[in-house]
Protein backbone atom coordinates (compact mmCIF):
# COMPACT_ATOMS: atom_id res chain seq x y z
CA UNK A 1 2.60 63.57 2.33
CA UNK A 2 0.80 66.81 2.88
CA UNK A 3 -1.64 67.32 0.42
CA UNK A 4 -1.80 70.37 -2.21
CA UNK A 5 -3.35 73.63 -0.19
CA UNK A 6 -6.78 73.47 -2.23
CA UNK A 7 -7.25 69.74 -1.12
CA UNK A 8 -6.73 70.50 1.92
CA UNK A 9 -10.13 72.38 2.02
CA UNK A 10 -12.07 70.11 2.39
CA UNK A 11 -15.18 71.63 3.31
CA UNK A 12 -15.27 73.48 0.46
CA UNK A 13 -14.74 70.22 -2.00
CA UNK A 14 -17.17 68.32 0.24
CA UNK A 15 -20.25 70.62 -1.03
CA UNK A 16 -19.42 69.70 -5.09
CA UNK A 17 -22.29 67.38 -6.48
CA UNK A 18 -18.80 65.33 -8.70
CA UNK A 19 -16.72 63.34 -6.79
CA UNK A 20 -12.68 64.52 -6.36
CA UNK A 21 -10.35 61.42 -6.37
CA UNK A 22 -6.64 62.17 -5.72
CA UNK A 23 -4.36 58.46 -6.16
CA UNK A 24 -0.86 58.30 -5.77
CA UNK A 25 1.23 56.31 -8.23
CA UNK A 26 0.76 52.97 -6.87
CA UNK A 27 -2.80 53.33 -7.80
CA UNK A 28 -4.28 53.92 -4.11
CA UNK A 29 -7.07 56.76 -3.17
CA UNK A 30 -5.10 59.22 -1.02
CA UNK A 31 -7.80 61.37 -0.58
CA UNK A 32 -11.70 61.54 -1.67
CA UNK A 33 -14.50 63.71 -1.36
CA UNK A 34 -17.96 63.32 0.12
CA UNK A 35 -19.83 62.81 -3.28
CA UNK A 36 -17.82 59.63 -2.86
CA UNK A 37 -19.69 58.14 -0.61
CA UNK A 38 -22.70 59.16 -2.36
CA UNK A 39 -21.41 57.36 -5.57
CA UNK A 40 -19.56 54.36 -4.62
CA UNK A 41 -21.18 53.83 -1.45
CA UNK A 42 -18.11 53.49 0.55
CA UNK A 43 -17.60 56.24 3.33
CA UNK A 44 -14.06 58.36 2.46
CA UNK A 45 -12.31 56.30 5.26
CA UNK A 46 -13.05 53.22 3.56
CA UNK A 47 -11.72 54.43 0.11
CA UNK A 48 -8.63 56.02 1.76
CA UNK A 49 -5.55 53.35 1.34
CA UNK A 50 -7.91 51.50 -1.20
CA UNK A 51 -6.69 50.38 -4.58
CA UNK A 52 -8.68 52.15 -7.16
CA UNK A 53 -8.36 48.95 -9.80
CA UNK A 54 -10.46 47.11 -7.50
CA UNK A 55 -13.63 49.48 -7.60
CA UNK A 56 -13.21 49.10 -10.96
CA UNK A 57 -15.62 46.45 -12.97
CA UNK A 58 -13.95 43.18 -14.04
CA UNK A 59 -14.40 44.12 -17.70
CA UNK A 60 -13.27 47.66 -17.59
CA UNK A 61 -9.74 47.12 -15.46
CA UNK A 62 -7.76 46.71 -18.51
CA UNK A 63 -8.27 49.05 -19.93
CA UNK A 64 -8.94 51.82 -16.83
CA UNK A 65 -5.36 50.74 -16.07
CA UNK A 66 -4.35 51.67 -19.36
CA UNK A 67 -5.97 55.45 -19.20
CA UNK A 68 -4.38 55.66 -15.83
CA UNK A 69 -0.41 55.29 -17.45
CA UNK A 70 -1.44 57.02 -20.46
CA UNK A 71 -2.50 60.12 -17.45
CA UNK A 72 0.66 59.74 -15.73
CA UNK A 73 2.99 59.75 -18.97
CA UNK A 74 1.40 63.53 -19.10
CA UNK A 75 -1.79 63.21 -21.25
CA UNK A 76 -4.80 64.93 -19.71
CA UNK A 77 -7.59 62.52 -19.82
CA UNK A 78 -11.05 64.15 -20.38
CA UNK A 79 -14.59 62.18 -20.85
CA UNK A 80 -13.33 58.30 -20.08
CA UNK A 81 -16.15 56.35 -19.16
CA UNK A 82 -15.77 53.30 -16.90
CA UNK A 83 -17.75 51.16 -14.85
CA UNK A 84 -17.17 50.71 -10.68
CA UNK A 85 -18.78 48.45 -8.53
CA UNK A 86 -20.30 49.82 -5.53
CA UNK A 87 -20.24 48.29 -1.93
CA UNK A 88 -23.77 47.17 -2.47
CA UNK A 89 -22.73 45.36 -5.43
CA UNK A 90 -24.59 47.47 -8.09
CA UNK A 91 -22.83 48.74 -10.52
CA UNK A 92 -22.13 52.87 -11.59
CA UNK A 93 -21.36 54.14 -14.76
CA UNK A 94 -18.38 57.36 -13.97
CA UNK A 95 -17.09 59.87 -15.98
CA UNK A 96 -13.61 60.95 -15.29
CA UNK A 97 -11.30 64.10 -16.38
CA UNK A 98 -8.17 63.54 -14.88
CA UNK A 99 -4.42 65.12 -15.03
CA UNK A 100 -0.77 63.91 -13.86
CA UNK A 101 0.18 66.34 -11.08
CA UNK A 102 4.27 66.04 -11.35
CA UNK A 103 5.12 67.61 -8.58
CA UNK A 104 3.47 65.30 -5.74
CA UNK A 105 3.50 62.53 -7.63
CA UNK A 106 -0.07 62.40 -7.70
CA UNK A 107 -3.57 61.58 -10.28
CA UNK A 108 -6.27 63.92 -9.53
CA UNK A 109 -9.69 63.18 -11.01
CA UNK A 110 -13.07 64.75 -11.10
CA UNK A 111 -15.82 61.75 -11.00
CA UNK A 112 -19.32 62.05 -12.19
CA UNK A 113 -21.80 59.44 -12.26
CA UNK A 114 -23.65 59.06 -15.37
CA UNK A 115 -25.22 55.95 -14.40
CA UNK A 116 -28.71 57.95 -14.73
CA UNK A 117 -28.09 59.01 -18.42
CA UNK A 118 -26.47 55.55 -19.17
CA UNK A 119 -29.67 53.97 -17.98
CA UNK A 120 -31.97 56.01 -20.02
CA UNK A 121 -29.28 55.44 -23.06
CA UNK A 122 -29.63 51.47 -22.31
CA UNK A 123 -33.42 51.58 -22.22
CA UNK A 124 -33.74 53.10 -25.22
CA UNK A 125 -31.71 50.60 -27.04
CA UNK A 126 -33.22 47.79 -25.32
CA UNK A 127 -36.92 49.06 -26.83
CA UNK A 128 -35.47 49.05 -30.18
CA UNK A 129 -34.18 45.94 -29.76
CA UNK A 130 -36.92 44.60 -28.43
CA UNK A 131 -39.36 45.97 -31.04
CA UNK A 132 -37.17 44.68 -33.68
CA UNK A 133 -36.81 41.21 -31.74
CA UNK A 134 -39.82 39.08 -32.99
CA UNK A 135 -38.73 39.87 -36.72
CA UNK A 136 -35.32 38.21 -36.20
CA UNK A 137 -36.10 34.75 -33.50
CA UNK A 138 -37.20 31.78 -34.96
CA UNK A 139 -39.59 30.48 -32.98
CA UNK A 140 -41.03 31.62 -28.94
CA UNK A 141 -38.02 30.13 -27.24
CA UNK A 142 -35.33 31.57 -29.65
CA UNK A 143 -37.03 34.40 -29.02
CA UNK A 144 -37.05 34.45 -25.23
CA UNK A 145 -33.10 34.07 -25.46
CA UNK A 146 -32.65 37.46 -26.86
CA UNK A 147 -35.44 39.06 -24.32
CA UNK A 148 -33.30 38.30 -21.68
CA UNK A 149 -29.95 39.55 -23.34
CA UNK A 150 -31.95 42.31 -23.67
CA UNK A 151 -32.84 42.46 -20.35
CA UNK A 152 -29.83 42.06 -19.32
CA UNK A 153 -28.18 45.05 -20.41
CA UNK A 154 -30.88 46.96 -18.07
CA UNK A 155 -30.67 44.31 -15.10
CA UNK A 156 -29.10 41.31 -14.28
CA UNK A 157 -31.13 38.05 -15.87
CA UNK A 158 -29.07 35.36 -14.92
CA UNK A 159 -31.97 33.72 -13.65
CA UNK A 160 -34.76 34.43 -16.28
CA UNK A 161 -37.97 33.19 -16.57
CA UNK A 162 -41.08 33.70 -18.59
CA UNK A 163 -44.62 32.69 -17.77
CA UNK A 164 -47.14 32.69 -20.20
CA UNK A 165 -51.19 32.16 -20.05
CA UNK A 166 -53.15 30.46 -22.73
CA UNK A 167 -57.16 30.76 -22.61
CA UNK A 168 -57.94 28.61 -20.45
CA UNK A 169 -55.69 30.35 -17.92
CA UNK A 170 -53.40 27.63 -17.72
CA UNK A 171 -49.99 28.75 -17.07
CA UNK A 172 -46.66 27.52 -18.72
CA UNK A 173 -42.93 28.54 -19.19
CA UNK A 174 -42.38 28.81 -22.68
CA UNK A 175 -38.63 29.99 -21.28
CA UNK A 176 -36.71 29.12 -18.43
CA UNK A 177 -33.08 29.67 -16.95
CA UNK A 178 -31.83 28.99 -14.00
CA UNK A 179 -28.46 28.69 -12.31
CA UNK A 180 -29.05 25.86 -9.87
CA UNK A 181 -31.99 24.44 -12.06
CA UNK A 182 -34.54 25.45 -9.85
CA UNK A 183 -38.03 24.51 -10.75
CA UNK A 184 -39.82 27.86 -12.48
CA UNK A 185 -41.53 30.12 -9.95
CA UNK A 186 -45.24 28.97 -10.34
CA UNK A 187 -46.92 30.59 -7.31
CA UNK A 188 -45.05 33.82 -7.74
CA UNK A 189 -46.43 33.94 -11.37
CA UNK A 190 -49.55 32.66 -10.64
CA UNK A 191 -49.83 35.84 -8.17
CA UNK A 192 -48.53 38.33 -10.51
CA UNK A 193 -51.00 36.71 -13.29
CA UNK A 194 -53.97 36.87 -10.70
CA UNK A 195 -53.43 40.63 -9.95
CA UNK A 196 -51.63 42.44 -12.70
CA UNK A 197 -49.18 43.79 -10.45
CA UNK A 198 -45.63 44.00 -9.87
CA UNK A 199 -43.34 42.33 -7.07
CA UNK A 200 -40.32 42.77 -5.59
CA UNK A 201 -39.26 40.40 -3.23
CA UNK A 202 -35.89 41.01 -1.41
CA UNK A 203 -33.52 38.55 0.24
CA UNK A 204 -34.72 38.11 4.51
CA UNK A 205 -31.39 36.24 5.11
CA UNK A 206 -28.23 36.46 3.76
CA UNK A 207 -28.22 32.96 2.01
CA UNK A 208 -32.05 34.03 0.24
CA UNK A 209 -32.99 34.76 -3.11
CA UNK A 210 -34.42 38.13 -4.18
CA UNK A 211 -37.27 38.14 -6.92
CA UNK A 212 -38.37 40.55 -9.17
CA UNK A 213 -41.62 39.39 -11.12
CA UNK A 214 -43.62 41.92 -13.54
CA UNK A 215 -46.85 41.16 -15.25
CA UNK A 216 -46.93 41.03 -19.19
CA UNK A 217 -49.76 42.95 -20.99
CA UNK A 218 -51.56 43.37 -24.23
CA UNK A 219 -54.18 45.84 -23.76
CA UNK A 220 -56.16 45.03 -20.83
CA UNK A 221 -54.78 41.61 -20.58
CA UNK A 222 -52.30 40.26 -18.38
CA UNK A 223 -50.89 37.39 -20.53
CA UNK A 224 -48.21 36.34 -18.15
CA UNK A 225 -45.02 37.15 -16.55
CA UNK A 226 -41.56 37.68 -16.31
CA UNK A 227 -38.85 37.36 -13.49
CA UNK A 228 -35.67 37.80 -12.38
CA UNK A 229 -34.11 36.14 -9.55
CA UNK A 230 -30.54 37.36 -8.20
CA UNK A 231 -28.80 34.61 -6.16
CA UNK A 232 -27.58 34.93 -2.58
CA UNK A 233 -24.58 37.17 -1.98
CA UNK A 234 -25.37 38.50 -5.46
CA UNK A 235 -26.95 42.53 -5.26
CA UNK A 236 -30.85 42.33 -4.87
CA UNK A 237 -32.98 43.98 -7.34
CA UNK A 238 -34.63 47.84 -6.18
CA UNK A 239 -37.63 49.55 -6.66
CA UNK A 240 -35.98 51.45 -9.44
CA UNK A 241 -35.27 48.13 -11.21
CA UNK A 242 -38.73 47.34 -11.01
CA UNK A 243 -40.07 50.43 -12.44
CA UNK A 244 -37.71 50.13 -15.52
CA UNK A 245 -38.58 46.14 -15.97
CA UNK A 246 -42.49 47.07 -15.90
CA UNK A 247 -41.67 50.19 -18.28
CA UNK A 248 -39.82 47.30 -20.87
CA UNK A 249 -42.55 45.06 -20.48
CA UNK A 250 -44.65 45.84 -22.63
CA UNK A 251 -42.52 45.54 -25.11
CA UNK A 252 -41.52 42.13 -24.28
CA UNK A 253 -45.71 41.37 -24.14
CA UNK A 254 -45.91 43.02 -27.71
CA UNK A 255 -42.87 40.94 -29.12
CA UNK A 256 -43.69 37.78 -27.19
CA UNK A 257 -47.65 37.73 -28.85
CA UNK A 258 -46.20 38.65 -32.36
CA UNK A 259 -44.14 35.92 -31.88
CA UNK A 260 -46.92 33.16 -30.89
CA UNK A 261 -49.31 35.03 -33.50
CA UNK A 262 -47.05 33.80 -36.33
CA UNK A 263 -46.12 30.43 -34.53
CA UNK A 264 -50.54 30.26 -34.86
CA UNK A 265 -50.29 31.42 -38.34
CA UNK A 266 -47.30 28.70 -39.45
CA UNK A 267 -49.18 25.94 -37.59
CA UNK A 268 -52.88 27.00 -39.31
CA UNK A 269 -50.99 26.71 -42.96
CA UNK A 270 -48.97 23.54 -41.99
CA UNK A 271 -51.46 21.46 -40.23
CA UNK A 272 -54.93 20.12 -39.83
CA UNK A 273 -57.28 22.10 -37.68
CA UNK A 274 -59.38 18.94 -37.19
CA UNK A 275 -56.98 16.05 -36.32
CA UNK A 276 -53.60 18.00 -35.40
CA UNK A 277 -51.53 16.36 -38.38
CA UNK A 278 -49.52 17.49 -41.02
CA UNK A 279 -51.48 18.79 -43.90
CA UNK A 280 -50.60 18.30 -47.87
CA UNK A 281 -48.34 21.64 -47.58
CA UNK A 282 -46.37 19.77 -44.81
CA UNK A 283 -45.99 16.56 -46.08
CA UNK A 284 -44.68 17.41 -49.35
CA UNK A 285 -41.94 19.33 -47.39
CA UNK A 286 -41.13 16.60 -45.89
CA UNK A 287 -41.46 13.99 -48.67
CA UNK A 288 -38.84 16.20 -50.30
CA UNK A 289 -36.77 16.14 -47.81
CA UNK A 290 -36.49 12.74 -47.16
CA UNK A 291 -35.96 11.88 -50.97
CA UNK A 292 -33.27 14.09 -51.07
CA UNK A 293 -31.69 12.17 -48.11
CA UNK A 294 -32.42 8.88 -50.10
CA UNK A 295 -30.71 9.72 -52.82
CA UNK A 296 -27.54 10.57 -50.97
CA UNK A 297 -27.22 7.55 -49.02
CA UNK A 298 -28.51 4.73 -51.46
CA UNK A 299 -32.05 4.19 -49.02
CA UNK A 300 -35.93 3.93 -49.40
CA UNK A 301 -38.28 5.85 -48.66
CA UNK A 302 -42.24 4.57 -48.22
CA UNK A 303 -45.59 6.36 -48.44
CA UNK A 304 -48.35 4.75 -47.68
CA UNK A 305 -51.74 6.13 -49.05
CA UNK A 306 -55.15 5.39 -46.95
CA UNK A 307 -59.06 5.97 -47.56
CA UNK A 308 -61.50 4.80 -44.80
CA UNK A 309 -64.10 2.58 -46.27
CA UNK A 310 -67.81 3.32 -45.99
CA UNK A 311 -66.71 7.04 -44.01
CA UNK A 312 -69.45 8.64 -45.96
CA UNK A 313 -72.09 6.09 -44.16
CA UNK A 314 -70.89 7.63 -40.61
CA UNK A 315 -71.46 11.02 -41.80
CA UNK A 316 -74.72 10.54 -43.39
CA UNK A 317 -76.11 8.26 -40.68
CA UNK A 318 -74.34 9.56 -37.33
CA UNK A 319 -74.01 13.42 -38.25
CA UNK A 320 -70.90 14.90 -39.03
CA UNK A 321 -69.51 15.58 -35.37
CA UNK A 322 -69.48 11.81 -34.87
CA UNK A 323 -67.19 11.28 -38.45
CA UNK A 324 -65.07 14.46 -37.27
CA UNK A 325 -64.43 12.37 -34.06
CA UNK A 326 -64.10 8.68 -35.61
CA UNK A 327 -61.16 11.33 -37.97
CA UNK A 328 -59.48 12.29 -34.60
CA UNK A 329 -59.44 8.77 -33.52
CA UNK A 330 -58.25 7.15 -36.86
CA UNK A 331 -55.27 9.96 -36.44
CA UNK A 332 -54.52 9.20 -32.89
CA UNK A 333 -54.02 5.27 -33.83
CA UNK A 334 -52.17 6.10 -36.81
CA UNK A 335 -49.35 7.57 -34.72
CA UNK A 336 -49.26 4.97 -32.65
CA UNK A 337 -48.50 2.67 -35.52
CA UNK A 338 -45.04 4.53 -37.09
CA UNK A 339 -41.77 5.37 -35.42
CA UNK A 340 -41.32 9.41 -34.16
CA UNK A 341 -39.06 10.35 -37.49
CA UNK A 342 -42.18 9.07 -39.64
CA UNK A 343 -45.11 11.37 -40.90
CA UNK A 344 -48.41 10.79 -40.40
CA UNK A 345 -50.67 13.57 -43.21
CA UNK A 346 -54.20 13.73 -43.52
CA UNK A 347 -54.45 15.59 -47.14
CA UNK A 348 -58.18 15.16 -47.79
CA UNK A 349 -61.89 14.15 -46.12
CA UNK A 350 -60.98 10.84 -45.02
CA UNK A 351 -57.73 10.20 -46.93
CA UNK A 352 -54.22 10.41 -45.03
CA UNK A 353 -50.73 10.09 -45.79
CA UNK A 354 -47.93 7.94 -43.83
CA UNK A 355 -44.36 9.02 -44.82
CA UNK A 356 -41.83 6.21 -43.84
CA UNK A 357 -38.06 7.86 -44.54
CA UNK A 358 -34.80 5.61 -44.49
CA UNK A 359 -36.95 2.19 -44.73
CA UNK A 360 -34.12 -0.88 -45.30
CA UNK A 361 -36.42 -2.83 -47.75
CA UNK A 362 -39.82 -2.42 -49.56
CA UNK A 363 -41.27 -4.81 -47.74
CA UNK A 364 -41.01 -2.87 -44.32
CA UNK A 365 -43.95 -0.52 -45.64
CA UNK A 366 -46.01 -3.51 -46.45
CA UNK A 367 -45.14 -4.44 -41.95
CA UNK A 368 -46.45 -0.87 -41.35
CA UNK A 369 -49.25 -1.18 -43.27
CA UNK A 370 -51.06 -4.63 -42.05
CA UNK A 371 -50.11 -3.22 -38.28
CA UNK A 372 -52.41 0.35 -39.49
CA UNK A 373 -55.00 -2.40 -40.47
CA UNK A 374 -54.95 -4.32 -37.48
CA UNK A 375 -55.12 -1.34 -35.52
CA UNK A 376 -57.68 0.67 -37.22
CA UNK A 377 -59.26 -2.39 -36.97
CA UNK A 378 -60.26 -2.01 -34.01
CA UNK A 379 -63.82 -0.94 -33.09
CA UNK A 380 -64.55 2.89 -32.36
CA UNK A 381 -67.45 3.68 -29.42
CA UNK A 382 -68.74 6.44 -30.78
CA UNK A 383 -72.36 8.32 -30.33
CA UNK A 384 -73.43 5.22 -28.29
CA UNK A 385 -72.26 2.67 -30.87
CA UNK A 386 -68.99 0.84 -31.76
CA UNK A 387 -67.64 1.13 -35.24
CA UNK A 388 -64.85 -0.89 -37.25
CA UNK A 389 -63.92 1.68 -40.23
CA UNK A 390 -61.11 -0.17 -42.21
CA UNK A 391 -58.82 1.62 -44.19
CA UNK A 392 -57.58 0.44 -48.33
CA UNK A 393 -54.07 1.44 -48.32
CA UNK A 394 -51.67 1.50 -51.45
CA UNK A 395 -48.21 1.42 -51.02
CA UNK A 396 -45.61 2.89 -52.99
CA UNK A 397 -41.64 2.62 -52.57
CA UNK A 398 -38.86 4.62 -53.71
CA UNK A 399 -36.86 4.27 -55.93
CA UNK A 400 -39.02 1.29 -57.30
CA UNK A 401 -42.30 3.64 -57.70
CA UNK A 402 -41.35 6.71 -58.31
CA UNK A 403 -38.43 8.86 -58.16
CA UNK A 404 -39.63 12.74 -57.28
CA UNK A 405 -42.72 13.58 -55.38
CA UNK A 406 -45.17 13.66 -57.49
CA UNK A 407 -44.48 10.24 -59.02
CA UNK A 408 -44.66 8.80 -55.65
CA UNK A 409 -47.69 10.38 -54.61
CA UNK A 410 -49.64 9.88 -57.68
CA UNK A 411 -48.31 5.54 -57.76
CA UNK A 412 -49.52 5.35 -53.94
CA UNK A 413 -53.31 7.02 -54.34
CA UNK A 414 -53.69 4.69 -57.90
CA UNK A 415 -52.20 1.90 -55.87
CA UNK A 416 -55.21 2.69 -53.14
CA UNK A 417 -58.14 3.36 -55.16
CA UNK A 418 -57.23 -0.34 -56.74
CA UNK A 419 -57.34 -1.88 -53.40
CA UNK A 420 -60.57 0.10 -52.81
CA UNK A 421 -62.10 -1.12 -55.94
CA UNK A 422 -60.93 -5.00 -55.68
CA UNK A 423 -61.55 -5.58 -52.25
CA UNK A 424 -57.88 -6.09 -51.00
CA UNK A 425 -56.65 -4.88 -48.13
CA UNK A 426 -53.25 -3.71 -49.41
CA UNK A 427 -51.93 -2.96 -52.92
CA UNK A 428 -48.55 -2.30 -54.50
CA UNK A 429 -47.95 0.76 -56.92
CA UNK A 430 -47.25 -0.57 -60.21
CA UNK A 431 -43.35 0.11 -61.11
CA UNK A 432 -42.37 2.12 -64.43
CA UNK A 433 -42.17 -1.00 -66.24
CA UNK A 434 -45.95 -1.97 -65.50
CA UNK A 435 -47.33 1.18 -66.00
């Protein structure tokens, strides 16, 4: 078919910075101009004969085909955005005008890649988003998720990973996805750590990964790192999707150290800066919690209530760093003593807390409690000496002892101060009907 006079001068179309697309009604390119080539990445001999639908991105076909019947039942089509995929596998953001030409049967289109404008659009967003991201995650992980759908939007995070330094300069991966389940990238983040600076790494081989690592910064510090990793036969990452993940990342530094800030804060008001256990705050959370689940189904719940005897003779004798350690130790051998769904407070000097939820029978606090004697027991080597610190623990049960909280709490320390005061090792709470 000869083509319309205008077409056929090609020099003339060949010098216009938009792309001309003429497709016949089966859908194939009939004739393109040079800014093809430029855009797409395919030369015009490899468009020519070519479907058009299969340029077009997997999400966009629908409705591309669409626009194109709606153009050849005689609407002129101006401003439709769609998405192609070049031959190098990126992907181009086009806008078309296009008309129904009758006559020869044909659709001719004007093309011009927006991709640029698309990209600033997307960053943009993405620093909103990401500025607004710490306020909605709950916790670093959570928020790590939405960083790299995020991300995403800019350049392909499949494979996402995030590399954070404490201060020791230890290294971990707070966040880590991978396709095959590849082990996180530990020398390439130790690198990008060590120097502050960006890396791209592109595939050597057909069947190798490319890499795309950035440092994270807050101020002067580099506080970690995050990369990308496109698999083989996948599009690699470019320079120019390095210089748009290091412009985002500070962003995703800002967010991410918001993020562990708070985690630092929650921690600091939930537990104990000296032994690493829930506090008084935390425990009566979780007291409440597991009442609440007592009630429903019918169970116990036990809380055992511990002083150390004679603590205030390590302090005054051995200094208080020695009864700050003997505190860590008594916590450590506490935990060893109760199952992982039990609590384990310390809620004063040398007084802590052991929350026992969904207990079958009474007695099963009064097991726990002569295995935390046993095992506190124990002698301590401390400041060139070994101590035996025992512990006077009350125990109090619910229902029998208490029904809210407060009840329970206030039966278990009375139960322990009578211990204390008579010698024993153990005591019951007194029920409602002795007290």
């Amino acid at each position: 078919m000869p083509l319309p006079p205008i077409l056929a001068r090609r020099a003339f179309l060949d010098l216009l910075p938009d792309a001309i697309c003429v497709v016949d009604e089966h859908g194939r390119f009939v004739f393109v101009s040079a800014a093809c080539e430029r855009i797409f990445g395919y030369t015009q001999e490899e468009m020519i004969g070519r479907a058009m639908i299969d340029l077009v991105a997997p999400e966009d076909r629908a409705r591309t085909l669409q626009a194109a019947a709606d153009i050849m039942a005689g609407e002129h089509k101006l401003n439709f955005e769609n998405s192609y995929v070049r031959k190098d596998g990126r992907r181009v953001h086009i806008l078309w005008s296009a008309r129904w030409w009758e006559s020869d049967r044909l659709r001719i289109a004007v093309a011009r890649d927006i991709t640029e404008r698309k990209r600033t659009d997307a960053t943009q967003a993405a620093l909103y988003a990401l500025s607004e991201a710490a306020h909605a995650a709950s916790d670093l992980p959570a928020l790590c998720a939405h960083i790299r759908l995020i991300i995403d939007s800019l350049v392909p995070a499949n494979n996402f990973f995030v590399a954070t330094v404490d201060g020791d300069g230890v290294l971990s991966f707070p966040y880590s996805i991978d396709e095959h389940r590849a082990a996180p990238p530990h020398a390439l983040c130790s690198e990008v750590v060590r120097t502050g600076q960006p890396q791209l790494h592109t595939a050597a081989t057909p069947d190798a990964c490319s890499w795309l690592a950035v440092p994270l910064k807050a101020e002067d510090r580099t506080t970690g790192a995050l990369v990308l990793k496109s698999m083989p036969g996948e599009a690699g990452y470019t320079d120019r999707d390095m210089t748009l993940l290091h412009f985002v990342s500070t962003q995703v530094a800002t967010a991410i150290e918001r993020m562990q800030l708070l985690a630092q804060l929650k921690r600091m008001a939930q537990f104990d800066e000296l032994t690493g256990l829930p506090n008084r705050a935390l425990l009566r959370d979780r007291l409440d919690t597991a009442l609440s689940a007592a009630r429903r189904e019918h169970a116990h719940v036990g809380l055992l209530y511990l002083d150390l005897d004679r603590f205030k003779e390590v302090n005054d004798t051995l200094g208080h760093a020695t009864g700050d350690r003997l505190l860590q130790e008594t916590a450590q051998r506490l935990k060893r003593c109760v199952r992982d769904a039990d609590t384990v407070a310390r809620v004063g000097g040398d007084e802590f807390v052991v929350l026992l939820p969904g207990i079958l029978q009474p007695e099963d606090a009064l097991v726990v409690a002569r295995k935390i004697r046993s095992t506190l027991g124990q002698p301590v080597a401390l400041g060139g000496r070994h101590l035996t610190v025992l512990p006077s623990i009350g125990i109090a049960v619910y229902p029998d002892h208490g029904e809210d909280a407060p009840a329970l709490l206030e039966a278990a320390d009375q139960a322990m101060y009578r211990a204390k005061h008579s010698g024993d090792d153990c005591r019951w709470a007194d029920t409602a009907d002795e007290r």
